[in-house]
PDB file of N, CA and C in Angstrom:
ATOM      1  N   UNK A   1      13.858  -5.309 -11.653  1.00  0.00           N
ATOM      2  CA  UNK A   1      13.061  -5.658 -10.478  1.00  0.00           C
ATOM      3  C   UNK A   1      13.005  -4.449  -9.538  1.00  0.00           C
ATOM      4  N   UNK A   2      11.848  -4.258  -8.991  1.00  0.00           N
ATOM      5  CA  UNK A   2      11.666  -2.655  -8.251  1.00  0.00           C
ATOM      6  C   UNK A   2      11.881  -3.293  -6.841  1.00  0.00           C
ATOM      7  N   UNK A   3      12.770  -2.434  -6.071  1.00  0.00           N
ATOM      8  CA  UNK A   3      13.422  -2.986  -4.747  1.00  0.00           C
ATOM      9  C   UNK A   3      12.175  -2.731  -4.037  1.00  0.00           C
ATOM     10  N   UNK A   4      11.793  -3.840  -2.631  1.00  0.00           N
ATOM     11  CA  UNK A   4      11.133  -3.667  -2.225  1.00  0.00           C
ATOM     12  C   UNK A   4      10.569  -2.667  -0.844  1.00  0.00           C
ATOM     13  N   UNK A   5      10.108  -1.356  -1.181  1.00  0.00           N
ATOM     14  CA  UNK A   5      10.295  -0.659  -0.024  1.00  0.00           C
ATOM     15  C   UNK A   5       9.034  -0.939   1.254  1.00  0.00           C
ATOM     16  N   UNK A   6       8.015  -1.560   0.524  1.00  0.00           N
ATOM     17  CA  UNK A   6       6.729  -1.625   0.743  1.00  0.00           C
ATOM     18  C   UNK A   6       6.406  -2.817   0.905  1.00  0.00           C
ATOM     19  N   UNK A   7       5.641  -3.899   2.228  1.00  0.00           N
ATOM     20  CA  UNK A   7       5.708  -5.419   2.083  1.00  0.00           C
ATOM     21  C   UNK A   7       3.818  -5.310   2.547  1.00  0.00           C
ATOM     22  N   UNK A   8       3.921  -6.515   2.348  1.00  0.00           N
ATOM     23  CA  UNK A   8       2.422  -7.074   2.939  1.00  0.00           C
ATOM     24  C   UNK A   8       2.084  -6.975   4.366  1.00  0.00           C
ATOM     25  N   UNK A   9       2.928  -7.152   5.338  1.00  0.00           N
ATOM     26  CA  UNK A   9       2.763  -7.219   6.486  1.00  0.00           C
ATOM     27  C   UNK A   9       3.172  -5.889   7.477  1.00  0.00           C
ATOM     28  N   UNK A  10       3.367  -4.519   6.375  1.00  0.00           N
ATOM     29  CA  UNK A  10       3.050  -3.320   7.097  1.00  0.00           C
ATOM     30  C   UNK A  10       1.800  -2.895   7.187  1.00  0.00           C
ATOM     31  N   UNK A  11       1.505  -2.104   7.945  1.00  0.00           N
ATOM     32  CA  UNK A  11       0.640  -1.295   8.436  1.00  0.00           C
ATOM     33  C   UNK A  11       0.138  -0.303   7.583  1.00  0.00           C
ATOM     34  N   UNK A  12      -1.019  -0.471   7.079  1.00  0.00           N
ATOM     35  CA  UNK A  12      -1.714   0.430   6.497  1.00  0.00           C
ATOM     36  C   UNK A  12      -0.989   2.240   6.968  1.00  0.00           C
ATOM     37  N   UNK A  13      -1.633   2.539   8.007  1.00  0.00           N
ATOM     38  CA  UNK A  13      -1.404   3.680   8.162  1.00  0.00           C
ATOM     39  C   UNK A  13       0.396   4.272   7.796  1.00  0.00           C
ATOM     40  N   UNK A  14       1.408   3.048   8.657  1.00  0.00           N
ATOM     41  CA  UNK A  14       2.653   3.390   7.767  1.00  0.00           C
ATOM     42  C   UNK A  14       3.137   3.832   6.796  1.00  0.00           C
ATOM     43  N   UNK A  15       2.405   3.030   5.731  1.00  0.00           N
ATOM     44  CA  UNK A  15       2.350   2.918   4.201  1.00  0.00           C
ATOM     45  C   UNK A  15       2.368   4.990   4.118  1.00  0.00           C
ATOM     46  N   UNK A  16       0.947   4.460   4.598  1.00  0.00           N
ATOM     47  CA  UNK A  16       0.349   6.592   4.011  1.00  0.00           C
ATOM     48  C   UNK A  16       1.141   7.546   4.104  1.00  0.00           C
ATOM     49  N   UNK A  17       1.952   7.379   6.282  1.00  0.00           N
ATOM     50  CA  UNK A  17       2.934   8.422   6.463  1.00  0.00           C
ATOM     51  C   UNK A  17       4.142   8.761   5.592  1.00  0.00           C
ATOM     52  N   UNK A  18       4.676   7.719   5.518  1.00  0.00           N
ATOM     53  CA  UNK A  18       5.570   7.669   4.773  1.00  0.00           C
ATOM     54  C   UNK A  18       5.853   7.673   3.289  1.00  0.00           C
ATOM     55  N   UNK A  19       4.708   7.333   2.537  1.00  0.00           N
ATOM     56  CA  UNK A  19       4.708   7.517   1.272  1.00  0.00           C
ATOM     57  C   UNK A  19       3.792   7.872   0.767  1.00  0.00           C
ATOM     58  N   UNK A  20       3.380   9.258   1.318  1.00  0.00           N
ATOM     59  CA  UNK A  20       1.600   9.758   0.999  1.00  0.00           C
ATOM     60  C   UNK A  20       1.200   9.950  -0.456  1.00  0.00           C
ATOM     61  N   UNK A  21       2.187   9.576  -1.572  1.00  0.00           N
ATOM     62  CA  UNK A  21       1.893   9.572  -2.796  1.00  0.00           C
ATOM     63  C   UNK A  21       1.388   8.261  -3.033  1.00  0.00           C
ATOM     64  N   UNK A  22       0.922   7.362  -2.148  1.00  0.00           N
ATOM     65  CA  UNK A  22       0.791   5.789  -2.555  1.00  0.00           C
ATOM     66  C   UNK A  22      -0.588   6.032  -2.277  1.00  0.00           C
ATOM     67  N   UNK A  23      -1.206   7.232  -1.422  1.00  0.00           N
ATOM     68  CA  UNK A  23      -2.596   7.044  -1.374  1.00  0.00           C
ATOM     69  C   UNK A  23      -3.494   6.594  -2.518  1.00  0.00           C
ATOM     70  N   UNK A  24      -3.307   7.106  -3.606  1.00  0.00           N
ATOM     71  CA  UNK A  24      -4.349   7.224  -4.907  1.00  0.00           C
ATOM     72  C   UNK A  24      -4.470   5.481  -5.390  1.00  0.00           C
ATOM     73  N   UNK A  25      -3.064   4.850  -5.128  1.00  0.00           N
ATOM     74  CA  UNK A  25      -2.875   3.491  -5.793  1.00  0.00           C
ATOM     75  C   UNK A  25      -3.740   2.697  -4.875  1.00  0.00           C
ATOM     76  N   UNK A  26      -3.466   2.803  -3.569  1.00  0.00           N
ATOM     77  CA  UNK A  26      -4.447   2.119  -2.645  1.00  0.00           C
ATOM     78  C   UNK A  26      -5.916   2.461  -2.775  1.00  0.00           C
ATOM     79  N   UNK A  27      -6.370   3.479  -3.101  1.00  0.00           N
ATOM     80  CA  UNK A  27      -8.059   4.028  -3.325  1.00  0.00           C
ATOM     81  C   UNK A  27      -7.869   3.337  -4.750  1.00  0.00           C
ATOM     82  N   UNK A  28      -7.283   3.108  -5.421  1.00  0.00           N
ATOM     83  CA  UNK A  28      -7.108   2.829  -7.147  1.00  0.00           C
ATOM     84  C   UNK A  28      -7.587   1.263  -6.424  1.00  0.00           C
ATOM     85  N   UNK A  29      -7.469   0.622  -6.089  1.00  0.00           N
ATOM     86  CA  UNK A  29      -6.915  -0.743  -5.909  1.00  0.00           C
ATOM     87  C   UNK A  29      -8.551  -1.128  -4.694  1.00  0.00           C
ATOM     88  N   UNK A  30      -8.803  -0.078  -4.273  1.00  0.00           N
ATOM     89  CA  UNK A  30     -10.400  -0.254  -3.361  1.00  0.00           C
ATOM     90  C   UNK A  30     -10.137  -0.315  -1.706  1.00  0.00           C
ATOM     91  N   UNK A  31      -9.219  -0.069  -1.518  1.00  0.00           N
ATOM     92  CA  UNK A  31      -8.307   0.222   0.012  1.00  0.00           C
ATOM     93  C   UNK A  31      -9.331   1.902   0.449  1.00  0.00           C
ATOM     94  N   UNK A  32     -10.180   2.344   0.145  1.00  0.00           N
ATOM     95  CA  UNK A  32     -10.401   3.420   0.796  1.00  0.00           C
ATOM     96  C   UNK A  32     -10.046   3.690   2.385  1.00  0.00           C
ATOM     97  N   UNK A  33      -9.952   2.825   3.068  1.00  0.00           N
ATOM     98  CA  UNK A  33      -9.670   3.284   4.212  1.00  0.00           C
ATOM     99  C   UNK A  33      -8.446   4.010   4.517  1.00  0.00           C
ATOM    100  N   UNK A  34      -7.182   4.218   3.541  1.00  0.00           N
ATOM    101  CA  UNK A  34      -6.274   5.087   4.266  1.00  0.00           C
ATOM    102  C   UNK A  34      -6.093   6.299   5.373  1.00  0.00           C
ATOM    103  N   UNK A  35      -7.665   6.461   5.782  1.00  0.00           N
ATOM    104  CA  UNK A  35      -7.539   7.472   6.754  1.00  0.00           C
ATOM    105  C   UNK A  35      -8.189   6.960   7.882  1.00  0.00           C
ATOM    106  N   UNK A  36      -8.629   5.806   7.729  1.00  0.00           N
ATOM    107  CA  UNK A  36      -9.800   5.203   8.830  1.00  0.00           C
ATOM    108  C   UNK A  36      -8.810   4.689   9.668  1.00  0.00           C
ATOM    109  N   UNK A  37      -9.275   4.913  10.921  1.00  0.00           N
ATOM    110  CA  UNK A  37      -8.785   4.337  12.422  1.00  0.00           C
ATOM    111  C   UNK A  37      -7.850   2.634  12.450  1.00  0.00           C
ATOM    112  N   UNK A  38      -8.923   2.188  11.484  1.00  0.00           N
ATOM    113  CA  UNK A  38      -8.599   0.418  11.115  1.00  0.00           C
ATOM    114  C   UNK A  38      -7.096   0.874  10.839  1.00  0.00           C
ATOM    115  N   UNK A  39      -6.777   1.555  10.062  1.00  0.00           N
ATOM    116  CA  UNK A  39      -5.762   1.399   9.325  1.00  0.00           C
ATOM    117  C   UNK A  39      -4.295   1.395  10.000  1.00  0.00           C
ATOM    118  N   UNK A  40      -4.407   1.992  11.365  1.00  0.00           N
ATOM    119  CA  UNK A  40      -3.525   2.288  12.393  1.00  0.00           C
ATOM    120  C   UNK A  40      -3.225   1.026  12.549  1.00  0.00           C
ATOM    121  N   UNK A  41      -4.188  -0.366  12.898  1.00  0.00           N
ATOM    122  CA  UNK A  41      -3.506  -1.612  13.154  1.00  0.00           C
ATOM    123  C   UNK A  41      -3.616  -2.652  12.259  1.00  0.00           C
ATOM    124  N   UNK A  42      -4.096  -2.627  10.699  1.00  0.00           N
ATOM    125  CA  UNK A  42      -4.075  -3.193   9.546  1.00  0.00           C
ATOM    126  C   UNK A  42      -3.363  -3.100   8.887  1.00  0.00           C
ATOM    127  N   UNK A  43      -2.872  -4.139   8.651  1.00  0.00           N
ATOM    128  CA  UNK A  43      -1.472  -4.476   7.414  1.00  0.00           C
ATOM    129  C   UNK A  43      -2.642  -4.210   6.111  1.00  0.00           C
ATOM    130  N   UNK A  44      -1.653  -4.322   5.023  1.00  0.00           N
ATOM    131  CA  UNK A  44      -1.808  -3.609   3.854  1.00  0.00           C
ATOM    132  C   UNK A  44      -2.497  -5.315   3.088  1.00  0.00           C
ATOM    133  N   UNK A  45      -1.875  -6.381   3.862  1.00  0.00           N
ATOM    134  CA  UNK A  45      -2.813  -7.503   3.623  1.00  0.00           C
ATOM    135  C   UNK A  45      -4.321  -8.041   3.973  1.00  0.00           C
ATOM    136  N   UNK A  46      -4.151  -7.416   5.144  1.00  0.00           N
ATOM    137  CA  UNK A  46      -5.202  -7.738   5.955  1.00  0.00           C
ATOM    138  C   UNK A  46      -6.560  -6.853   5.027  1.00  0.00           C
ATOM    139  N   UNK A  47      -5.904  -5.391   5.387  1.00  0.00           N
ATOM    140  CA  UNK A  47      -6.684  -4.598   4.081  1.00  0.00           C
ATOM    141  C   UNK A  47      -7.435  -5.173   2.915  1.00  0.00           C
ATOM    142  N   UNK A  48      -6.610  -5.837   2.322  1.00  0.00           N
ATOM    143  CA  UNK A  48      -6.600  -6.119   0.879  1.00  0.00           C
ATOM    144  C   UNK A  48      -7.643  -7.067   0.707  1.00  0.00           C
ATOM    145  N   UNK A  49      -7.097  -8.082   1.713  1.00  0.00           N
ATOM    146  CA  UNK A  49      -8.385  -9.190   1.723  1.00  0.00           C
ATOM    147  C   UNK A  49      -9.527  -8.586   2.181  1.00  0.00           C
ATOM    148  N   UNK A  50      -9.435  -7.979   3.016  1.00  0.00           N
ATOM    149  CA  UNK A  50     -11.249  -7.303   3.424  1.00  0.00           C
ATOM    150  C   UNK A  50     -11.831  -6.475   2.631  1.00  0.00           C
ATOM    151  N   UNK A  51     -11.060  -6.155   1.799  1.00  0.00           N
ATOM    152  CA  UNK A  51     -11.397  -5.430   0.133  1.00  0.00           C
ATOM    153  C   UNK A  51     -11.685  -6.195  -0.861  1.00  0.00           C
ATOM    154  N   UNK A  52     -11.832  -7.916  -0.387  1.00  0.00           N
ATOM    155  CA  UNK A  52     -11.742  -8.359  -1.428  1.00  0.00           C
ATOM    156  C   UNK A  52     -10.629  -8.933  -2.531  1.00  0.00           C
ATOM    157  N   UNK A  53      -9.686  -8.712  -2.318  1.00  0.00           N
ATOM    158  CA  UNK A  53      -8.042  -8.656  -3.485  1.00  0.00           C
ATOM    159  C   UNK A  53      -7.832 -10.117  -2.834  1.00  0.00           C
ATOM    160  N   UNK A  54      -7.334 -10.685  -3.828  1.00  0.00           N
ATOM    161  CA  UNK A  54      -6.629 -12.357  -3.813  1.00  0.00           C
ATOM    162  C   UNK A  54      -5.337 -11.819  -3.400  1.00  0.00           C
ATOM    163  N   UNK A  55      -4.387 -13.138  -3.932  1.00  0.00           N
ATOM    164  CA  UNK A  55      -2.658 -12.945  -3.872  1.00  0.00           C
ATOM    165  C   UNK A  55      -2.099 -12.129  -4.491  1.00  0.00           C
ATOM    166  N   UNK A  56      -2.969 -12.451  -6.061  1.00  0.00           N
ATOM    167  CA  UNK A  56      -2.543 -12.563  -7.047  1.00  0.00           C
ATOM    168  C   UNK A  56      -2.681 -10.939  -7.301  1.00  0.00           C
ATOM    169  N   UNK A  57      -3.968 -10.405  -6.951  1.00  0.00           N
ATOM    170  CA  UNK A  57      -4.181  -8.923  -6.993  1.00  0.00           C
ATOM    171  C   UNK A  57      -3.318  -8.090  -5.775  1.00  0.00           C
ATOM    172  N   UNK A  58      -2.925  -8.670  -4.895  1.00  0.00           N
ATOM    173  CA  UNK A  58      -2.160  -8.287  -3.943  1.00  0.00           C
ATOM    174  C   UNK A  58      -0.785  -7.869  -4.146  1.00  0.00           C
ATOM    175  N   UNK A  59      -0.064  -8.923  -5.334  1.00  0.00           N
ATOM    176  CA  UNK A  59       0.986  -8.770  -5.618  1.00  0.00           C
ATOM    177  C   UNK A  59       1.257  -7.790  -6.482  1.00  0.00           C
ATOM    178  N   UNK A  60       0.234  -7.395  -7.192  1.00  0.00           N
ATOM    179  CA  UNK A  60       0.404  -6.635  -8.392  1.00  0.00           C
ATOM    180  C   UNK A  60       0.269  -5.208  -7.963  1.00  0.00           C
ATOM    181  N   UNK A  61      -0.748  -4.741  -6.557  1.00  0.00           N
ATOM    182  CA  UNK A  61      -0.680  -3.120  -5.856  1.00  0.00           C
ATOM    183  C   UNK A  61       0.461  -3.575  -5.030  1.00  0.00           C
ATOM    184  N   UNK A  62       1.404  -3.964  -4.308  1.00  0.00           N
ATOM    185  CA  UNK A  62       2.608  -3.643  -4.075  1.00  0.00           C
ATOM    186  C   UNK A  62       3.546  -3.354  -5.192  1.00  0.00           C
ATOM    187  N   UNK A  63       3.983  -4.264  -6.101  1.00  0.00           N
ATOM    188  CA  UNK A  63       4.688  -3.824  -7.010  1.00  0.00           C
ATOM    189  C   UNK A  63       4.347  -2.291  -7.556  1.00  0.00           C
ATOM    190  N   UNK A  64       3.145  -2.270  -8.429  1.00  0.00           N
ATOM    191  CA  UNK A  64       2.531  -0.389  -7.640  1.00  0.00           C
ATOM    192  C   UNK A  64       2.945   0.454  -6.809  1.00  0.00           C
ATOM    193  N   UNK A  65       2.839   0.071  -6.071  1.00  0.00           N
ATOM    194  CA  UNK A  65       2.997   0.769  -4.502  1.00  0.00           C
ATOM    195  C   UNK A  65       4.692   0.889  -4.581  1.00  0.00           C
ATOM    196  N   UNK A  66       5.132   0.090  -4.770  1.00  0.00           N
ATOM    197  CA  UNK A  66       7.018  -0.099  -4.506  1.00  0.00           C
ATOM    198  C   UNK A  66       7.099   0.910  -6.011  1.00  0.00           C
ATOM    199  N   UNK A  67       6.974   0.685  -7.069  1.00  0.00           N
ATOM    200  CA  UNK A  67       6.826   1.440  -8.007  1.00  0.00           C
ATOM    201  C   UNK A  67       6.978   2.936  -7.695  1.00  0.00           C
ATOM    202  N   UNK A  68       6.177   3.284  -6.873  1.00  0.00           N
ATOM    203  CA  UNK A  68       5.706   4.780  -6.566  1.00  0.00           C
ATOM    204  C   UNK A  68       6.610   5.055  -5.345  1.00  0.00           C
ATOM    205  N   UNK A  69       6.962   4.494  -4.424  1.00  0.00           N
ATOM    206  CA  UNK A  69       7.451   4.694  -3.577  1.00  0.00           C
ATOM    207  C   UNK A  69       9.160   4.852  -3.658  1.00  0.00           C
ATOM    208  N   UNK A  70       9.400   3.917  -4.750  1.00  0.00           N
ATOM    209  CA  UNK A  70      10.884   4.104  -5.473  1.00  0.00           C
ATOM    210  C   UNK A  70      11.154   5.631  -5.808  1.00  0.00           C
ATOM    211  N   UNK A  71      10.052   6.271  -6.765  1.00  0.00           N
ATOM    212  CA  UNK A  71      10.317   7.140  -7.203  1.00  0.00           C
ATOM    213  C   UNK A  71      10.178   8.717  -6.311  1.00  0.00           C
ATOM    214  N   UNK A  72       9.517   8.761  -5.430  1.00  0.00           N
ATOM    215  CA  UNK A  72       9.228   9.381  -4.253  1.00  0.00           C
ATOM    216  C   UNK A  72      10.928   9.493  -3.176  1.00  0.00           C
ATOM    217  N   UNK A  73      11.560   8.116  -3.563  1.00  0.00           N
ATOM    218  CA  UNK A  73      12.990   8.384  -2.495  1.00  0.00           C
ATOM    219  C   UNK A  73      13.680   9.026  -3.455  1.00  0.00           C
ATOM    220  N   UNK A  74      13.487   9.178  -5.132  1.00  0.00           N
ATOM    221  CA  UNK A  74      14.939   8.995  -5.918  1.00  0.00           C
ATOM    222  C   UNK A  74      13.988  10.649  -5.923  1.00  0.00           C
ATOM    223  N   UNK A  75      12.672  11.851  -5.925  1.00  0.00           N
ATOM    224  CA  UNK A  75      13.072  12.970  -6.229  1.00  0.00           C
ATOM    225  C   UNK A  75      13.473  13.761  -4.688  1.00  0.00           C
ATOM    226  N   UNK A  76      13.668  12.750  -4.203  1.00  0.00           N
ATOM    227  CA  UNK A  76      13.969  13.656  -2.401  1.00  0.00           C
ATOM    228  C   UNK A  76      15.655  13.218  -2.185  1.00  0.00           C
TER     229      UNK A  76
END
């Protein structure tokens, strides 16, 4: 199970600072906004749904996202 570093109810823009290798998964996933203004006060849910993404697709780019973000703490 991939620990969770990454939840639904952060902030888009958070996400980016902190784990700017997660950009590509979020543009992968139809999140283009990682640089847009929105993103400063949009959770990564809120996102998702205005992109369109169910639960079910929701659950599956975090696990992604935590995926990538795991590996990002373990080469630093």
């Amino acid at each position: 199970m991939v620990k969770k570093l990454i939840t639904k109810d952060m902030l888009l823009d958070d996400i980016v600072k902190k784990y700017p290798e997660t950009i590509m998964i979020l543009m992968g996933y139809g999140l283009h906004c990682v640089g847009c203004i929105v993103s400063e006060i949009e959770t990564i849910e809120q996102g998702a749904k205005i992109h369109g993404l169910d639960d079910k697709e929701i659950d599956f780019m975090l696990k992604d996202l935590n995926a990538i973000a795991l590996e990002s703490i373990k080469k630093n």
